[in-house]
PDB file of N, CA and C in Angstrom:
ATOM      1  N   UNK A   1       9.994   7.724   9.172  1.00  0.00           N
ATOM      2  CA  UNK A   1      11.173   7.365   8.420  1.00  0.00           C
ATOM      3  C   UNK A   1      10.805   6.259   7.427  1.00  0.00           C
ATOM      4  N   UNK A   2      11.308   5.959   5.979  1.00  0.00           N
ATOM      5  CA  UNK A   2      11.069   5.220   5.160  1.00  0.00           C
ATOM      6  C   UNK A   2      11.727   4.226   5.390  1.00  0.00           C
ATOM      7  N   UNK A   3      11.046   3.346   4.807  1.00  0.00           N
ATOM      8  CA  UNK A   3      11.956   2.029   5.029  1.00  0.00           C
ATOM      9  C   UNK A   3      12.639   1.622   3.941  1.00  0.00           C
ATOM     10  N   UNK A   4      14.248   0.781   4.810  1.00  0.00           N
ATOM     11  CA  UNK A   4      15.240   0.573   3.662  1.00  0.00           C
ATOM     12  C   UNK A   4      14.677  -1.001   2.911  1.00  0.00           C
ATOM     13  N   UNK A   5      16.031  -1.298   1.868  1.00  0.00           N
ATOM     14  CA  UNK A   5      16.011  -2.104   1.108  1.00  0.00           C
ATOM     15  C   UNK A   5      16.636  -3.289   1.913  1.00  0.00           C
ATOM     16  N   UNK A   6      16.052  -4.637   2.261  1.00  0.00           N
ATOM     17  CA  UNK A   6      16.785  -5.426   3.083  1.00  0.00           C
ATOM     18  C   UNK A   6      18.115  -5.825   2.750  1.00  0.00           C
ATOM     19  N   UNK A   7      18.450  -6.051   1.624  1.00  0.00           N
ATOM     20  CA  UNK A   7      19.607  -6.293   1.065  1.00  0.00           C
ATOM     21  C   UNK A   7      20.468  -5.395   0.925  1.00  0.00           C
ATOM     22  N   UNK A   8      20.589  -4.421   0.359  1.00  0.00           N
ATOM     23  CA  UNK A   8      21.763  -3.247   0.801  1.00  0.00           C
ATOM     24  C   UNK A   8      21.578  -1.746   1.882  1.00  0.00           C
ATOM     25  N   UNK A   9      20.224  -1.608   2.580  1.00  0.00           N
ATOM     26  CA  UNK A   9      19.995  -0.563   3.275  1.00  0.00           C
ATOM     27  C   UNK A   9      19.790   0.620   2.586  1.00  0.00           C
ATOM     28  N   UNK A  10      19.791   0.569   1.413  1.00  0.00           N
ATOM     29  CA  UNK A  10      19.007   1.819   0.424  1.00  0.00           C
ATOM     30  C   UNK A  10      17.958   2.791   1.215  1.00  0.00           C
ATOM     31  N   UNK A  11      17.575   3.561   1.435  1.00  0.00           N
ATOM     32  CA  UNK A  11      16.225   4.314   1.521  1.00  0.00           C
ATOM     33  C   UNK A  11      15.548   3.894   0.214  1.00  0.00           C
ATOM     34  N   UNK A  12      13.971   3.399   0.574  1.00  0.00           N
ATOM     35  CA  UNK A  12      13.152   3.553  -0.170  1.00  0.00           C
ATOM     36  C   UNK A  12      12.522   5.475  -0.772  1.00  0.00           C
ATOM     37  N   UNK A  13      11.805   5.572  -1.787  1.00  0.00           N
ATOM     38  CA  UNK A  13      11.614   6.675  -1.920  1.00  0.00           C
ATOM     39  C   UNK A  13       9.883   6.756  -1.407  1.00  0.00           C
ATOM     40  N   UNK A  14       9.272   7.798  -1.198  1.00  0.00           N
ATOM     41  CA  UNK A  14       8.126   7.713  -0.732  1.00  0.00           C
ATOM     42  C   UNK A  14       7.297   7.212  -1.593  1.00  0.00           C
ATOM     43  N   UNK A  15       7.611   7.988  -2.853  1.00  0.00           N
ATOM     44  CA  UNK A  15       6.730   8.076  -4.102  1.00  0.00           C
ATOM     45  C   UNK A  15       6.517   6.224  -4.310  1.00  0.00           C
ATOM     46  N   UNK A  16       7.458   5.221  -4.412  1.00  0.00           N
ATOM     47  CA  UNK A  16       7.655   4.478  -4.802  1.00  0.00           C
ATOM     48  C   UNK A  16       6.657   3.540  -3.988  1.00  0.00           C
ATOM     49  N   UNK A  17       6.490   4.160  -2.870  1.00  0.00           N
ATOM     50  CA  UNK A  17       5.566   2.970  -2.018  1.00  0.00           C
ATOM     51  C   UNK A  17       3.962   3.795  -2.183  1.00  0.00           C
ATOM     52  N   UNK A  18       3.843   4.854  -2.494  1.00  0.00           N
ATOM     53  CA  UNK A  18       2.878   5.680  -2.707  1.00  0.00           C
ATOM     54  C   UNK A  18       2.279   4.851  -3.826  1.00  0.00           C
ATOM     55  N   UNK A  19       2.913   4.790  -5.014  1.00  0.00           N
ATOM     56  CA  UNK A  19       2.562   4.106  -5.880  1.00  0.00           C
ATOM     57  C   UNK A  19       2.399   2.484  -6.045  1.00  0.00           C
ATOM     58  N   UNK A  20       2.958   1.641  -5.533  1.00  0.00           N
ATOM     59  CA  UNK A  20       2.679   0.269  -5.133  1.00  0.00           C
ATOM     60  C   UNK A  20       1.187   0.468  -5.064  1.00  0.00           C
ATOM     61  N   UNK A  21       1.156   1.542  -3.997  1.00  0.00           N
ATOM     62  CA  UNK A  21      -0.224   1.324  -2.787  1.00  0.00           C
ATOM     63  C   UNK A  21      -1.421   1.722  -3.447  1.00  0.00           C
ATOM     64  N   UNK A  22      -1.191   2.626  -4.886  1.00  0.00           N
ATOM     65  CA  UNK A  22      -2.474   2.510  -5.733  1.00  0.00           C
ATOM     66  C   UNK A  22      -2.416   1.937  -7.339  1.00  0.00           C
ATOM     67  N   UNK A  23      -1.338   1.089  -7.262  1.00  0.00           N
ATOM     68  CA  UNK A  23      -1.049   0.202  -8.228  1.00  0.00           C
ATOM     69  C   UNK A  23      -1.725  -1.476  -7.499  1.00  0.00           C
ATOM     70  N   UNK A  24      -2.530  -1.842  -6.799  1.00  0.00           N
ATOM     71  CA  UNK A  24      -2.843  -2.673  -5.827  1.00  0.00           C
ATOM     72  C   UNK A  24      -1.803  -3.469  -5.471  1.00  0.00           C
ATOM     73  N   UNK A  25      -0.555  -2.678  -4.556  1.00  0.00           N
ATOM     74  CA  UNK A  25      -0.017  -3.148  -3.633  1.00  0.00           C
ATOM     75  C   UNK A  25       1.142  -3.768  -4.925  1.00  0.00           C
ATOM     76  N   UNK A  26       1.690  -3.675  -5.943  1.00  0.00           N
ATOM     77  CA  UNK A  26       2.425  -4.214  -6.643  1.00  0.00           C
ATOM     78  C   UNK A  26       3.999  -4.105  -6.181  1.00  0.00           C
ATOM     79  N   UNK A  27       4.432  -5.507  -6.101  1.00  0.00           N
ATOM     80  CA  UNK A  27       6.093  -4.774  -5.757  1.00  0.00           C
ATOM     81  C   UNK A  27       7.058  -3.762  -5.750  1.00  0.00           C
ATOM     82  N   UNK A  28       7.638  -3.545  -5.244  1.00  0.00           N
ATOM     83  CA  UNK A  28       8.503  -2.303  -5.409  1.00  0.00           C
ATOM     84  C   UNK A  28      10.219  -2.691  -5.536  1.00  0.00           C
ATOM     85  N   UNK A  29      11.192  -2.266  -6.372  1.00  0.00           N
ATOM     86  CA  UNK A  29      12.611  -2.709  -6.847  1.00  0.00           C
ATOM     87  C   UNK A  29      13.391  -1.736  -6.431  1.00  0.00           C
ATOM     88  N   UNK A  30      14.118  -2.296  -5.592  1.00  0.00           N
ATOM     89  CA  UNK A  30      15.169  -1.325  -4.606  1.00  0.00           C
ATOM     90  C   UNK A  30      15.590  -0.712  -6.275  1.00  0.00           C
ATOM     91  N   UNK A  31      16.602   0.711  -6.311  1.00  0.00           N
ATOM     92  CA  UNK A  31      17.211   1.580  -7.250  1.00  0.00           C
ATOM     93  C   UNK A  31      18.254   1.276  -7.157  1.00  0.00           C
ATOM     94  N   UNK A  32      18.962   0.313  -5.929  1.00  0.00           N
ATOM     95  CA  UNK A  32      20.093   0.566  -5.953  1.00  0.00           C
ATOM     96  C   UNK A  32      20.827  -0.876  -6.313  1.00  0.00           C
ATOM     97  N   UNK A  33      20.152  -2.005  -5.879  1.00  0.00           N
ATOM     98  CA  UNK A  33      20.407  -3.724  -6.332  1.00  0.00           C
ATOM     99  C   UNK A  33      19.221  -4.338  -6.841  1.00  0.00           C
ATOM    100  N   UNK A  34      18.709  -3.594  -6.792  1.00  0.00           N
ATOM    101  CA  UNK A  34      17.061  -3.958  -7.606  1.00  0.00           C
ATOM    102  C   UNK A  34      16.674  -5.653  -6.959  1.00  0.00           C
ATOM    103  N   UNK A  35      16.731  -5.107  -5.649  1.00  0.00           N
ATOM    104  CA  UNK A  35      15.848  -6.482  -5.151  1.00  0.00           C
ATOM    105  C   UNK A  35      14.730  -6.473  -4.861  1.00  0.00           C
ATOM    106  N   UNK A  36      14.052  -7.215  -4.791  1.00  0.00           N
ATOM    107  CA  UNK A  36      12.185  -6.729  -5.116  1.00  0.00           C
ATOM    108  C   UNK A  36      11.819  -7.037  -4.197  1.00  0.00           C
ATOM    109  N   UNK A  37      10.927  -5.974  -3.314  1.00  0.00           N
ATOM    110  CA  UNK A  37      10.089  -6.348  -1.966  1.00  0.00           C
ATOM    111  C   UNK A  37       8.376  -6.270  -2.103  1.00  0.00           C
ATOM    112  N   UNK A  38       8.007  -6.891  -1.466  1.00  0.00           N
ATOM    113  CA  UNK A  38       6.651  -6.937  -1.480  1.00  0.00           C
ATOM    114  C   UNK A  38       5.936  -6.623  -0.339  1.00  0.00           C
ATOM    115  N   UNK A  39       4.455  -6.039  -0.459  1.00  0.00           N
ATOM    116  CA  UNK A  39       4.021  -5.665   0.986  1.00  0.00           C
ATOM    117  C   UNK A  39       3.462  -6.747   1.532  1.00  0.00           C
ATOM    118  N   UNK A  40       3.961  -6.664   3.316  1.00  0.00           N
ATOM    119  CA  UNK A  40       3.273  -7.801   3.938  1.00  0.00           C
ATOM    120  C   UNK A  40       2.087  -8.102   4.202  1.00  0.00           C
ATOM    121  N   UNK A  41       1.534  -9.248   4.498  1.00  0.00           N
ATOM    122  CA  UNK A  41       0.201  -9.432   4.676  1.00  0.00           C
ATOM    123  C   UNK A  41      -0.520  -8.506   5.962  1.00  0.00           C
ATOM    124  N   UNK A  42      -0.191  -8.248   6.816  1.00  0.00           N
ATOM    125  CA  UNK A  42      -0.845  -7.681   7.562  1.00  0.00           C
ATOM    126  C   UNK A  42      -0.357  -5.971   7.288  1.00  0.00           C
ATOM    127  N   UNK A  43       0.478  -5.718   6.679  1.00  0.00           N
ATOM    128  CA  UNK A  43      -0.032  -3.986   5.757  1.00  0.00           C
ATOM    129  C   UNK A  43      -0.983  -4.090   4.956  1.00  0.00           C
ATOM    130  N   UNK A  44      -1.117  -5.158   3.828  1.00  0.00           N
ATOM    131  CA  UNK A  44      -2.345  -5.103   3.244  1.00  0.00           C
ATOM    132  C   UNK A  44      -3.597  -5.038   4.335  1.00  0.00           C
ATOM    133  N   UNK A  45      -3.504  -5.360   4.661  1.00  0.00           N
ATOM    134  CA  UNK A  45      -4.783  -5.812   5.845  1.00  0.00           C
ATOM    135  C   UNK A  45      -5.333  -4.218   6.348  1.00  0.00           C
ATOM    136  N   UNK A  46      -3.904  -3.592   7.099  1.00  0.00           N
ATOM    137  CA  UNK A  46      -4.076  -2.319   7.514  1.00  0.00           C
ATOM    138  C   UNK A  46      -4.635  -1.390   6.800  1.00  0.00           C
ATOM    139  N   UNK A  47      -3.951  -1.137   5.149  1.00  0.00           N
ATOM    140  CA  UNK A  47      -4.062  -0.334   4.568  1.00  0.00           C
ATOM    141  C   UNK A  47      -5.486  -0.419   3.609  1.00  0.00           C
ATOM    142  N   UNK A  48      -6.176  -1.538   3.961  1.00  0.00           N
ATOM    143  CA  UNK A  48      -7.832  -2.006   3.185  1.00  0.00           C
ATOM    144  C   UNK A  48      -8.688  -1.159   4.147  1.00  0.00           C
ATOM    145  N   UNK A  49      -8.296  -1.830   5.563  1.00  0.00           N
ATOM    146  CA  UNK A  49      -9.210  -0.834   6.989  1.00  0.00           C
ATOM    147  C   UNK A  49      -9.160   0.729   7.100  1.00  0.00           C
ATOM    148  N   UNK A  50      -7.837   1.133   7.049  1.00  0.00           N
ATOM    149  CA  UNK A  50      -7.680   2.204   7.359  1.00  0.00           C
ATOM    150  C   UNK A  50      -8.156   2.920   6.045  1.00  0.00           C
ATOM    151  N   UNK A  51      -8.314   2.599   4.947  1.00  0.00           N
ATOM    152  CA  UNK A  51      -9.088   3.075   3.920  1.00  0.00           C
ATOM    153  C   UNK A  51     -10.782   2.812   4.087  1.00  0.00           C
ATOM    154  N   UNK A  52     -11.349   1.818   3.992  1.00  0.00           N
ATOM    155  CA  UNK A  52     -12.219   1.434   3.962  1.00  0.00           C
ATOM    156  C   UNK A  52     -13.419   1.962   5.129  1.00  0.00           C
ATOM    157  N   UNK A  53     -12.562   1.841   6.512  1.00  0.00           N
ATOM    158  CA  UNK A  53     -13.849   1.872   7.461  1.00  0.00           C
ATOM    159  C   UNK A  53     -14.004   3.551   7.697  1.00  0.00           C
ATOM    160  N   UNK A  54     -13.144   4.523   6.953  1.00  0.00           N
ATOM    161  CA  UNK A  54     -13.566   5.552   6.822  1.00  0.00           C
ATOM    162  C   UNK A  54     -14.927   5.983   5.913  1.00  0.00           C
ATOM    163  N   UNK A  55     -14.262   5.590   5.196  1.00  0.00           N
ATOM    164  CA  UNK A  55     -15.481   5.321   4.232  1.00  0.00           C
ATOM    165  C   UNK A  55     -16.863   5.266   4.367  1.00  0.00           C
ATOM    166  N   UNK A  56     -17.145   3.701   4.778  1.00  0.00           N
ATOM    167  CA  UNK A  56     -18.071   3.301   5.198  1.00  0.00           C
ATOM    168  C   UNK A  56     -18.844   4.203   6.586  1.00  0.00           C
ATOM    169  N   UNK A  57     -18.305   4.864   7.565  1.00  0.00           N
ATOM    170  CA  UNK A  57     -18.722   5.145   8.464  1.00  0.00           C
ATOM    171  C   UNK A  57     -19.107   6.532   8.016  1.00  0.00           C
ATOM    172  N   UNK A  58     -18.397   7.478   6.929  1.00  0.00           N
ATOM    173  CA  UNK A  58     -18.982   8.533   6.683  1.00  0.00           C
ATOM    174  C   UNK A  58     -20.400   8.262   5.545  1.00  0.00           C
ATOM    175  N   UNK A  59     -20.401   7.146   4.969  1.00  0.00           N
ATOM    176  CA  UNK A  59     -21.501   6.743   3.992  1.00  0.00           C
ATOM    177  C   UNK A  59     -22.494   6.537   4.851  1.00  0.00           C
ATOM    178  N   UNK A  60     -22.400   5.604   6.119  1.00  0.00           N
ATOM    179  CA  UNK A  60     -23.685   5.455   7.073  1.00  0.00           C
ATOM    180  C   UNK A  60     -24.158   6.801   7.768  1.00  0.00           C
ATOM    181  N   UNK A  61     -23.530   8.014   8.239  1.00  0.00           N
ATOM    182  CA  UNK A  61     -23.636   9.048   8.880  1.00  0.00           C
ATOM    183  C   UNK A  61     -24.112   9.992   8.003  1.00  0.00           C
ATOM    184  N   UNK A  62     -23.938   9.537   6.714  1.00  0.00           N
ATOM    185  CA  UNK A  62     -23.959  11.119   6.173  1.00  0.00           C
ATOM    186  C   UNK A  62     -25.367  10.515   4.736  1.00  0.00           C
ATOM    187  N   UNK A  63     -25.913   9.681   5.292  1.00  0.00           N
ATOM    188  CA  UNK A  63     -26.990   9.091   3.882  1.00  0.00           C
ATOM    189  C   UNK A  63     -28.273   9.386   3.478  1.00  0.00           C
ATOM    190  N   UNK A  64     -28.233  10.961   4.332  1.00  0.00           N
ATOM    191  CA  UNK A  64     -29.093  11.631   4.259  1.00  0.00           C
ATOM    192  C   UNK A  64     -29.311  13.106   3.396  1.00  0.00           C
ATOM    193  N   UNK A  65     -27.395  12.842   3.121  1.00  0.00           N
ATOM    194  CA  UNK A  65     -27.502  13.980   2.109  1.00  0.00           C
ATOM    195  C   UNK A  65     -27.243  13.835   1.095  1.00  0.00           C
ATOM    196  N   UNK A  66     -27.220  14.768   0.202  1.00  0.00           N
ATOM    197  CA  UNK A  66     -26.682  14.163  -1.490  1.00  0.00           C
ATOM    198  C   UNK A  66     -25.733  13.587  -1.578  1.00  0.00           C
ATOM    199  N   UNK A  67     -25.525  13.321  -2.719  1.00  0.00           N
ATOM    200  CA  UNK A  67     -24.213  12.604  -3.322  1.00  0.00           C
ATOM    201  C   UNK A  67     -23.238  13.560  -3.190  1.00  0.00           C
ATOM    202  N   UNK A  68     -23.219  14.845  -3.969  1.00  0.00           N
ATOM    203  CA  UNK A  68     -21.918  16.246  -3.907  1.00  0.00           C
ATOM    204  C   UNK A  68     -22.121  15.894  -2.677  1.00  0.00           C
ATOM    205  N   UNK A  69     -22.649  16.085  -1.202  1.00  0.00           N
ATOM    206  CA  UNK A  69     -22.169  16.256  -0.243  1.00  0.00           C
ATOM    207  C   UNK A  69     -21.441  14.962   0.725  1.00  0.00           C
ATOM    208  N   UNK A  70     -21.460  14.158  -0.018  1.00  0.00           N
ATOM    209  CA  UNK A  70     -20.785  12.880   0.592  1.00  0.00           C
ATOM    210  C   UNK A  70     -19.563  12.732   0.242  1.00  0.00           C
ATOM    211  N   UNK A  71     -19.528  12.391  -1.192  1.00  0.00           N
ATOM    212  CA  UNK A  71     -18.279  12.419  -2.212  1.00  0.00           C
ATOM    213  C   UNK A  71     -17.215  13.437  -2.036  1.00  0.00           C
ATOM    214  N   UNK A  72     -17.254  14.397  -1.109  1.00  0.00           N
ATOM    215  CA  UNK A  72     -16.215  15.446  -1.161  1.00  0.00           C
ATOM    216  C   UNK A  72     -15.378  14.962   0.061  1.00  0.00           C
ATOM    217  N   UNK A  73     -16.112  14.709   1.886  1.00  0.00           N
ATOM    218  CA  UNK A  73     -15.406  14.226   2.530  1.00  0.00           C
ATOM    219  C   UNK A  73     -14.438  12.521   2.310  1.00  0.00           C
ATOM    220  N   UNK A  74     -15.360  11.966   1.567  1.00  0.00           N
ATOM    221  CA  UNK A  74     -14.938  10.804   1.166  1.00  0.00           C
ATOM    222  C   UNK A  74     -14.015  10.432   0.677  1.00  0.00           C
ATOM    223  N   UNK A  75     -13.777  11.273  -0.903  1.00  0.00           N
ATOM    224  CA  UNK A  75     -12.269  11.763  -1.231  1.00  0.00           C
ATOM    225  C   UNK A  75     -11.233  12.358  -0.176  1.00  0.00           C
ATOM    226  N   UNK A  76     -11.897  13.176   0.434  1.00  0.00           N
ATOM    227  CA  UNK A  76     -10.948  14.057   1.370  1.00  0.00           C
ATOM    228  C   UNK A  76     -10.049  12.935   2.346  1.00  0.00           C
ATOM    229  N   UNK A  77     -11.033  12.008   2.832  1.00  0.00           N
ATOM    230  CA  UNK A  77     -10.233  11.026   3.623  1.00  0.00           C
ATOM    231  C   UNK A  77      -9.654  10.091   3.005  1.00  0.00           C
ATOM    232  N   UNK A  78      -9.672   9.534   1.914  1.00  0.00           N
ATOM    233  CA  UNK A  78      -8.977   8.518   1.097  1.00  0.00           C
ATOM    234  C   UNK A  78      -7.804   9.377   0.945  1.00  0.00           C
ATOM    235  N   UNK A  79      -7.502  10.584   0.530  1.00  0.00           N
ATOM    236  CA  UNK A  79      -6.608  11.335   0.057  1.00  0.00           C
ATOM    237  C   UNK A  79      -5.397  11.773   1.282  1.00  0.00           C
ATOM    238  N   UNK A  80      -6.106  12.011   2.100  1.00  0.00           N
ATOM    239  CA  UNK A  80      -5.179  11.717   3.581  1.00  0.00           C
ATOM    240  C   UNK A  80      -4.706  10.893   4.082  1.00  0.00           C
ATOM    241  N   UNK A  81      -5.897   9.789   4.057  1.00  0.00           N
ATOM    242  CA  UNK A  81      -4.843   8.691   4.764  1.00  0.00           C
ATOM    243  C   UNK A  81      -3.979   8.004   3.919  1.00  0.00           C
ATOM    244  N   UNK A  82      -4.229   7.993   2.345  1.00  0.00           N
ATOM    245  CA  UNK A  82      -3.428   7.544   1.506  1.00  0.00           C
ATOM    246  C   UNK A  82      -1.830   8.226   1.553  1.00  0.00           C
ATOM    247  N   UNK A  83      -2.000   9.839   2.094  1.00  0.00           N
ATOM    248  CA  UNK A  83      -0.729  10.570   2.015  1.00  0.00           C
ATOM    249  C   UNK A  83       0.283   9.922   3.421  1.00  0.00           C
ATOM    250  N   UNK A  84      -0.205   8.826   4.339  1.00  0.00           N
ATOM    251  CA  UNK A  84       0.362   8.741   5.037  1.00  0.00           C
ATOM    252  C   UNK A  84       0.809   7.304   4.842  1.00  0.00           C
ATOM    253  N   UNK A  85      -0.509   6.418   4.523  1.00  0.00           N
ATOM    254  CA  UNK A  85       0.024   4.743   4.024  1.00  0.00           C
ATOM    255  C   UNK A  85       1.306   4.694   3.754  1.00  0.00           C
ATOM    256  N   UNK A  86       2.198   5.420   3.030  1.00  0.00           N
ATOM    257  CA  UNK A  86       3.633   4.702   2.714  1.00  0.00           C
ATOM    258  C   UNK A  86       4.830   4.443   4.057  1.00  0.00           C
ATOM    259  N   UNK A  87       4.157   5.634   5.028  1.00  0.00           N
ATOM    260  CA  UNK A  87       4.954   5.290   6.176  1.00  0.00           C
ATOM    261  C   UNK A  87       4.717   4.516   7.075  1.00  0.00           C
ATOM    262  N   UNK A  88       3.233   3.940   7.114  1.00  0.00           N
ATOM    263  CA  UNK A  88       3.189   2.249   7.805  1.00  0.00           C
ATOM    264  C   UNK A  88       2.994   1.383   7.271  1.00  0.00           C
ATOM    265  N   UNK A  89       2.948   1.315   6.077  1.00  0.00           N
ATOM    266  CA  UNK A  89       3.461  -0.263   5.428  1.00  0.00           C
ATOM    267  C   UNK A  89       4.482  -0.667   5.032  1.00  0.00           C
ATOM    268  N   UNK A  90       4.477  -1.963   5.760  1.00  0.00           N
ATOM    269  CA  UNK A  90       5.661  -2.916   5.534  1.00  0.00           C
ATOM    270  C   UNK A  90       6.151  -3.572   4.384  1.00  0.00           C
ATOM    271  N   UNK A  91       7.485  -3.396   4.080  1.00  0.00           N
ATOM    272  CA  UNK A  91       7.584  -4.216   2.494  1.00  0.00           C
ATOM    273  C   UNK A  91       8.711  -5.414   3.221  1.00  0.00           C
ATOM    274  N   UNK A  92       8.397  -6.311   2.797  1.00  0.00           N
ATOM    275  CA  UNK A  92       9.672  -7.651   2.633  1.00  0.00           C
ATOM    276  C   UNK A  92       9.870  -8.144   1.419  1.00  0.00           C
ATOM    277  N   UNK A  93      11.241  -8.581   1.544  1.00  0.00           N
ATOM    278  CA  UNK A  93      11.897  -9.400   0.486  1.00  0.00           C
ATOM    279  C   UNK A  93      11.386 -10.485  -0.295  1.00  0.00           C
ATOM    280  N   UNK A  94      10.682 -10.161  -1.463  1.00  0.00           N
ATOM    281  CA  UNK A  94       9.917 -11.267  -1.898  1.00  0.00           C
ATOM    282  C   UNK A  94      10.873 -12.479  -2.436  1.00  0.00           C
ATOM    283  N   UNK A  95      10.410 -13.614  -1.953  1.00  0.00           N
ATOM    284  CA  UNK A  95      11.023 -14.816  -2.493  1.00  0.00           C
ATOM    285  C   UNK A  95      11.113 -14.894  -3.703  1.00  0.00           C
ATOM    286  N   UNK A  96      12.290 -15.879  -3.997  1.00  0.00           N
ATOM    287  CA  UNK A  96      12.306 -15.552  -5.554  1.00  0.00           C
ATOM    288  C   UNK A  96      11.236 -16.876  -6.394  1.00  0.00           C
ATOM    289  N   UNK A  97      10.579 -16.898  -7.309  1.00  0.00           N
ATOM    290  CA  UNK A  97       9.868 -17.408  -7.821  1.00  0.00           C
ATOM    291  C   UNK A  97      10.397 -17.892  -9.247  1.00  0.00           C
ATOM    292  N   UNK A  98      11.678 -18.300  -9.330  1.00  0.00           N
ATOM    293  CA  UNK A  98      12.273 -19.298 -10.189  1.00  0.00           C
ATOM    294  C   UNK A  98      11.768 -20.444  -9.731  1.00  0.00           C
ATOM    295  N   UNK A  99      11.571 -20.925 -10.265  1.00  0.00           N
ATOM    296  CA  UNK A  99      11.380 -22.835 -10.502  1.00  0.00           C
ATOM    297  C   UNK A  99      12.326 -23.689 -11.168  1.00  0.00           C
ATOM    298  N   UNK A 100      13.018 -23.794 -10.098  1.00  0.00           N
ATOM    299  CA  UNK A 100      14.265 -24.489 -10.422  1.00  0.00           C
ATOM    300  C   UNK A 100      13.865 -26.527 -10.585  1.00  0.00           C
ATOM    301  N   UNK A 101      12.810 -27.149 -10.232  1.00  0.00           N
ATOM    302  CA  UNK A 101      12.415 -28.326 -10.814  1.00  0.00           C
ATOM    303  C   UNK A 101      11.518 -28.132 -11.785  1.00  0.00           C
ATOM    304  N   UNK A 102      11.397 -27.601 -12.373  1.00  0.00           N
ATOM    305  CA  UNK A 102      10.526 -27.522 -14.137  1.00  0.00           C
ATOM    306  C   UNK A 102       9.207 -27.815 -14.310  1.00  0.00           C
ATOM    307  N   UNK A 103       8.922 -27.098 -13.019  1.00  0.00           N
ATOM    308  CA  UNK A 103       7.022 -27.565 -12.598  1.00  0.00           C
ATOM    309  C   UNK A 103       6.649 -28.993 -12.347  1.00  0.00           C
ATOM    310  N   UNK A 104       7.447 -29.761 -12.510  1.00  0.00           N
ATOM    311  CA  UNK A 104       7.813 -31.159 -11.289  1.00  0.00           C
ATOM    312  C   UNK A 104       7.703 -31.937  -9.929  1.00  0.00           C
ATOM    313  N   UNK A 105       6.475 -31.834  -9.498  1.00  0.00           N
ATOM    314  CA  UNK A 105       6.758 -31.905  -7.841  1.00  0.00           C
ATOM    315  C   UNK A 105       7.145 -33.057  -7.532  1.00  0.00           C
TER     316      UNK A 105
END
C-alpha cells in the first residue's frame, strides 16, 4: 500500500516516489495541499543497500566473464528492485526552511 500525505491523507502516486528515487531521492508535493515530504534517513540508507550490494556481489561472482555478460543481470536487478523501492520507502514531512530571523543567530 502507498503511503499517504501526512497532512491531509492523500494517497501518494507510485510514479511519484518512483521518480524521487531516481531523481536522487528529491522531495515529493502531495497533489492535493502540496505539502512537501522528504525521504527518511534510514530509506535512504535502505534503498543505497538494497541497490548496491546486489550489485557488487554479482560483479565479485561473475568477474570472470565479459562485460555483455555482467551488465545484463546487473541492470536486471537494479530494474527490479527499483520496481519495488517506492513501496518501502518512507517519506516525512519536511520542515519548513523559511528563515524567519534573517540569517541571524
Amino acid at each position: 500500500m502507498m503511503q499517504r500525505c501526512a497532512e491531509c491523507n492523500q494517497p501518494f502516486k507510485w510514479n511519484q516516489f518512483y521518480k524521487s528515487l531516481w531523481l536522487a531521492f528529491r522531495p515529493v508535493t502531495c497533489r492535493n495541499c502540496a505539502t512537501v515530504h522528504k525521504v527518511a534517513s534510514a530509506s535512504r540508507l535502505l534503498a543505497t543497500l538494497l541497490l548496491l550490494v546486489p550489485v557488487i556481489y554479482i560483479t565479485i561472482f561473475m568477474q570472470n566473464l565479459g562485460l555483455g555478460e555482467v551488465v545484463l543481470p546487473i541492470a536486471a536487478v537494479v530494474a527490479l528492485v527499483s520496481l519495488g523501492l517506492p513501496f518501502l520507502l518512507k517519506y516525512e514531512k519536511a520542515k519548513s526552511s523559511i528563515d524567519t530571523n534573517n540569517g541571524n543567530r
